[in-house]
Protein backbone atom coordinates (compact mmCIF):
# COMPACT_ATOMS: atom_id res chain seq x y z
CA UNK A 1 0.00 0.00 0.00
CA UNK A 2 1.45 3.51 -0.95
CA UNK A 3 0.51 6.48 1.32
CA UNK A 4 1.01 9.58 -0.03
CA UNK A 5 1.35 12.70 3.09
CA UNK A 6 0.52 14.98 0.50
CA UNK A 7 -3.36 15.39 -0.33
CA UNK A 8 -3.55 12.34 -2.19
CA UNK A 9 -4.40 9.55 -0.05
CA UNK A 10 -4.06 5.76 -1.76
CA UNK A 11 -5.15 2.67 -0.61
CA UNK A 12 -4.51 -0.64 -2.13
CA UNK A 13 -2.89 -4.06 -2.64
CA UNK A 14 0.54 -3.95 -3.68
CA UNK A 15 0.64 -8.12 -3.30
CA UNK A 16 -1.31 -8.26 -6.57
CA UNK A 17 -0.31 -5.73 -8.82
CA UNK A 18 0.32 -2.38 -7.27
CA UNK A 19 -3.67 -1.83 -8.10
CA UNK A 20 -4.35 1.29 -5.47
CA UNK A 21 -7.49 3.47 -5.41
CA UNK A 22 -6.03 7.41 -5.39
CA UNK A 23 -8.55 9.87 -3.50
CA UNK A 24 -8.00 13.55 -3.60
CA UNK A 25 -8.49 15.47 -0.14
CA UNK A 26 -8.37 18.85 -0.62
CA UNK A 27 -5.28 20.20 2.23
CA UNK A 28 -6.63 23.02 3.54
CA UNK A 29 -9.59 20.53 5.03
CA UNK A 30 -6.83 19.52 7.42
CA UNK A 31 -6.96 15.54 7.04
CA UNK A 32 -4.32 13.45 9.02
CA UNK A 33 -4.28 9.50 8.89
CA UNK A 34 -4.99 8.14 12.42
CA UNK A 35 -5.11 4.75 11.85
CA UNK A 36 -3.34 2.64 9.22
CA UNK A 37 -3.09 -1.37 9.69
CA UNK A 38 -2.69 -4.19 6.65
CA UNK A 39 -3.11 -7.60 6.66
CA UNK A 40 -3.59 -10.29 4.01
CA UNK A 41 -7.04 -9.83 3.58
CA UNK A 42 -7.35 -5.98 3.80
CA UNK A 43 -6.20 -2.96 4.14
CA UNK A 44 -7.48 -0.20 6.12
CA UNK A 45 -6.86 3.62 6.93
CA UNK A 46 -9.10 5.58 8.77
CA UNK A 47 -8.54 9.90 8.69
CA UNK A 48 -9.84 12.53 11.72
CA UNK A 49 -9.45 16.41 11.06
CA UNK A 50 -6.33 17.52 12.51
CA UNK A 51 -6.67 17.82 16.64
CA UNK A 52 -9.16 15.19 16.43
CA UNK A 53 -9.00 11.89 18.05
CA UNK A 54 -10.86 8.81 17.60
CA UNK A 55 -12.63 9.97 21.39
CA UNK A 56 -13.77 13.25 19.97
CA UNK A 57 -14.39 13.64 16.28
CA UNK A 58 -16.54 15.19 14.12
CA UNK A 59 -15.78 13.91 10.63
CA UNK A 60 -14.07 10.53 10.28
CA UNK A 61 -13.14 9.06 7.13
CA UNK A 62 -12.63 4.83 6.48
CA UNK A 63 -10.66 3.69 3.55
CA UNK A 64 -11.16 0.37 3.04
CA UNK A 65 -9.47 -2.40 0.25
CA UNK A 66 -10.69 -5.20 0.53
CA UNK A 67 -7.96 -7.95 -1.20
CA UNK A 68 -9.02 -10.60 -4.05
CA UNK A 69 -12.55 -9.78 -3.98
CA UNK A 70 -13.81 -9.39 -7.24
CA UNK A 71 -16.76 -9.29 -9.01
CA UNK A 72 -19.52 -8.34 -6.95
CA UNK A 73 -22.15 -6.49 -8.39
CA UNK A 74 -22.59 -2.68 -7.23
CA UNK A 75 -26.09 -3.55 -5.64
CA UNK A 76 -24.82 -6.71 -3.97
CA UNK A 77 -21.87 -4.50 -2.31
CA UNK A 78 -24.42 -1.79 -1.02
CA UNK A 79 -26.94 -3.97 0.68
CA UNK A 80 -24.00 -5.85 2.36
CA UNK A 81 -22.83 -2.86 4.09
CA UNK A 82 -26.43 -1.79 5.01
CA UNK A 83 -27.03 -5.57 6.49
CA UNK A 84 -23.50 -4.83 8.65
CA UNK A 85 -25.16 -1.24 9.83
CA UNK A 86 -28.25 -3.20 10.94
CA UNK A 87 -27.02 -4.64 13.31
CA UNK A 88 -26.23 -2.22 15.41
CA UNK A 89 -28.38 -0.18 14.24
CA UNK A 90 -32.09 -0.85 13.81
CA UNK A 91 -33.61 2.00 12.42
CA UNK A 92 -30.34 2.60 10.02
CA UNK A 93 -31.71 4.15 6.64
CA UNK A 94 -30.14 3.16 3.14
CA UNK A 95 -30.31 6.22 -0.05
CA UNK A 96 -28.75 5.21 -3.17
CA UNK A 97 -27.04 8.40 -4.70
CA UNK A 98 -25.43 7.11 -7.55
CA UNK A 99 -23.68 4.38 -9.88
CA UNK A 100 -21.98 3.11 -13.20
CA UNK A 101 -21.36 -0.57 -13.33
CA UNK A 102 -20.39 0.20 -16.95
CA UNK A 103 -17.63 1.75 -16.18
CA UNK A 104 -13.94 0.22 -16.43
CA UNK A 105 -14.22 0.13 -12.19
CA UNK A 106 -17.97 -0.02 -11.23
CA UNK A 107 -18.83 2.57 -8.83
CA UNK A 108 -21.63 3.05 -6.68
CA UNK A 109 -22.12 6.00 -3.97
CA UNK A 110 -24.80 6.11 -1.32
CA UNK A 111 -25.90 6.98 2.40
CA UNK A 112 -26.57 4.66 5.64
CA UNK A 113 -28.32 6.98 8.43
CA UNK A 114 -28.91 5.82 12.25
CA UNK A 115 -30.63 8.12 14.15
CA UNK A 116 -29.22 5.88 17.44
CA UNK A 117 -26.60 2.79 17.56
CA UNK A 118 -28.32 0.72 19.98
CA UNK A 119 -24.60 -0.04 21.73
CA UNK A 120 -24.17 3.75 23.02
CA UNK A 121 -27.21 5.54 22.30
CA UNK A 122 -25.40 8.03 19.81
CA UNK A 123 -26.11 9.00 15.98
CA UNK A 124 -24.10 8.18 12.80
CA UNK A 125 -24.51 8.67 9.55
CA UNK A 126 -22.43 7.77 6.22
CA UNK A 127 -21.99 8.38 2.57
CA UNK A 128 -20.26 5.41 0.87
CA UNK A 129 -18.56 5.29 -2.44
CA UNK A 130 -17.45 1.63 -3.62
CA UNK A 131 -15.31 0.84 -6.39
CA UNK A 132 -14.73 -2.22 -8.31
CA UNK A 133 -10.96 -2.95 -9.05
CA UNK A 134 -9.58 -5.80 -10.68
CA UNK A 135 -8.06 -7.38 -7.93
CA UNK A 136 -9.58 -5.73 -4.60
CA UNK A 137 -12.95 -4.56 -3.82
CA UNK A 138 -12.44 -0.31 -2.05
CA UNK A 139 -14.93 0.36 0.31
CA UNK A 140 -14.79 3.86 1.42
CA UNK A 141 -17.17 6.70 3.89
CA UNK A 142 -16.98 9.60 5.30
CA UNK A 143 -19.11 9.49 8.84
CA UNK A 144 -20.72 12.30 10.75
CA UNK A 145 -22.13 12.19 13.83
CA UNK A 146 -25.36 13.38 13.20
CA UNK A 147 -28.89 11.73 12.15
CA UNK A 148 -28.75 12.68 8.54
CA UNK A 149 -26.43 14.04 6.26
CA UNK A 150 -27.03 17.68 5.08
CA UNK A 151 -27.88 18.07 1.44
CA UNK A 152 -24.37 19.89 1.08
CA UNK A 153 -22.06 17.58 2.71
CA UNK A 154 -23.61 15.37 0.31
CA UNK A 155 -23.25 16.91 -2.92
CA UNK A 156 -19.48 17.81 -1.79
CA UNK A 157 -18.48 14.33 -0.84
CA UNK A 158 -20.19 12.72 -3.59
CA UNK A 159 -17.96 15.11 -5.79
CA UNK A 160 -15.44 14.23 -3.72
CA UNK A 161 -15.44 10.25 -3.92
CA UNK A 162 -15.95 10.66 -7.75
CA UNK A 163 -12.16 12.38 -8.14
CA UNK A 164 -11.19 8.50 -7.19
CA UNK A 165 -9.04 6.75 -9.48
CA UNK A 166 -7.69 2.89 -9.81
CA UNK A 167 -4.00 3.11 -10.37
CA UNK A 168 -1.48 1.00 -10.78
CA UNK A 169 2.14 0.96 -9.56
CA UNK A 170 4.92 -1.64 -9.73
């Protein structure tokens, strides 16, 4: 996996093929990597606004890839991460945004709300984009801790996710 400190932040799978997704984060939003672990199924990094900490944060971003899984359809990738919200979350609410599954890496962006994780009482909600790749599935959200995501948080981080790009790097 290649990290960039700059304002590109890349995720991937260098095992099989250098394939990384490259996400654009604009620097003056003040984005630091808090959490970066790899292992042979995954790899994951997780981003808090500078003097935030995974105890106090406002805006947390997950970065997922997810290694040698392949050809799941866009649909089939959404509902699965709605199912995991469920269940911790009853009430959780799924909006599909967006897709292309004609594309060269299938796409699809939408929103899981939860007014209230059952665990600790508290609200959550996320806009997902996931991308196809040809040797990892990305899974990737921006979270708020709020019941709903404002109409222009939306329409930012939608623009946001779609600067993503599969690369590839030996």
């Amino acid at each position: 996996m290649t990290i960039s400190l700059s304002a590109i932040c890349q995720i991937g799978n260098k095992q099989q093929g250098g394939e990384s997704l490259s996400i654009y984060f604009p620097e003056e939003e003040n984005w630091k990597i808090a959490s970066n672990q790899e292992n042979e199924q995954m790899t994951l990094i997780e981003m808090l606004r500078d003097g935030e900490t995974f105890e106090n944060w406002t805006e947390l971003v997950n970065m997922q890839a997810i290694k040698g899984v392949v050809g799941i359809s866009m649909d089939k990738a959404m509902n699965m991460m709605f199912e995991q919200t469920k269940q911790g979350c009853q009430k959780a609410k799924l909006t599909f945004i967006e897709k292309d599954e004609k594309a060269e890496h299938p796409w699809i962006i939408f929103t899981i709300e939860c007014p209230s994780y059952e665990s600790d009482n508290t609200a959550e909600s996320q806009l997902w984009y996931v991308i196809q790749g040809e040797t990892s599935l990305y899974t990737n959200f921006m979270a708020i801790k709020k019941k709903s995501i404002p109409k222009k948080t939306k329409e930012k981080w939608t623009t946001l996710f779609k600067t993503g790009k599969i690369i590839y790097q030996n």
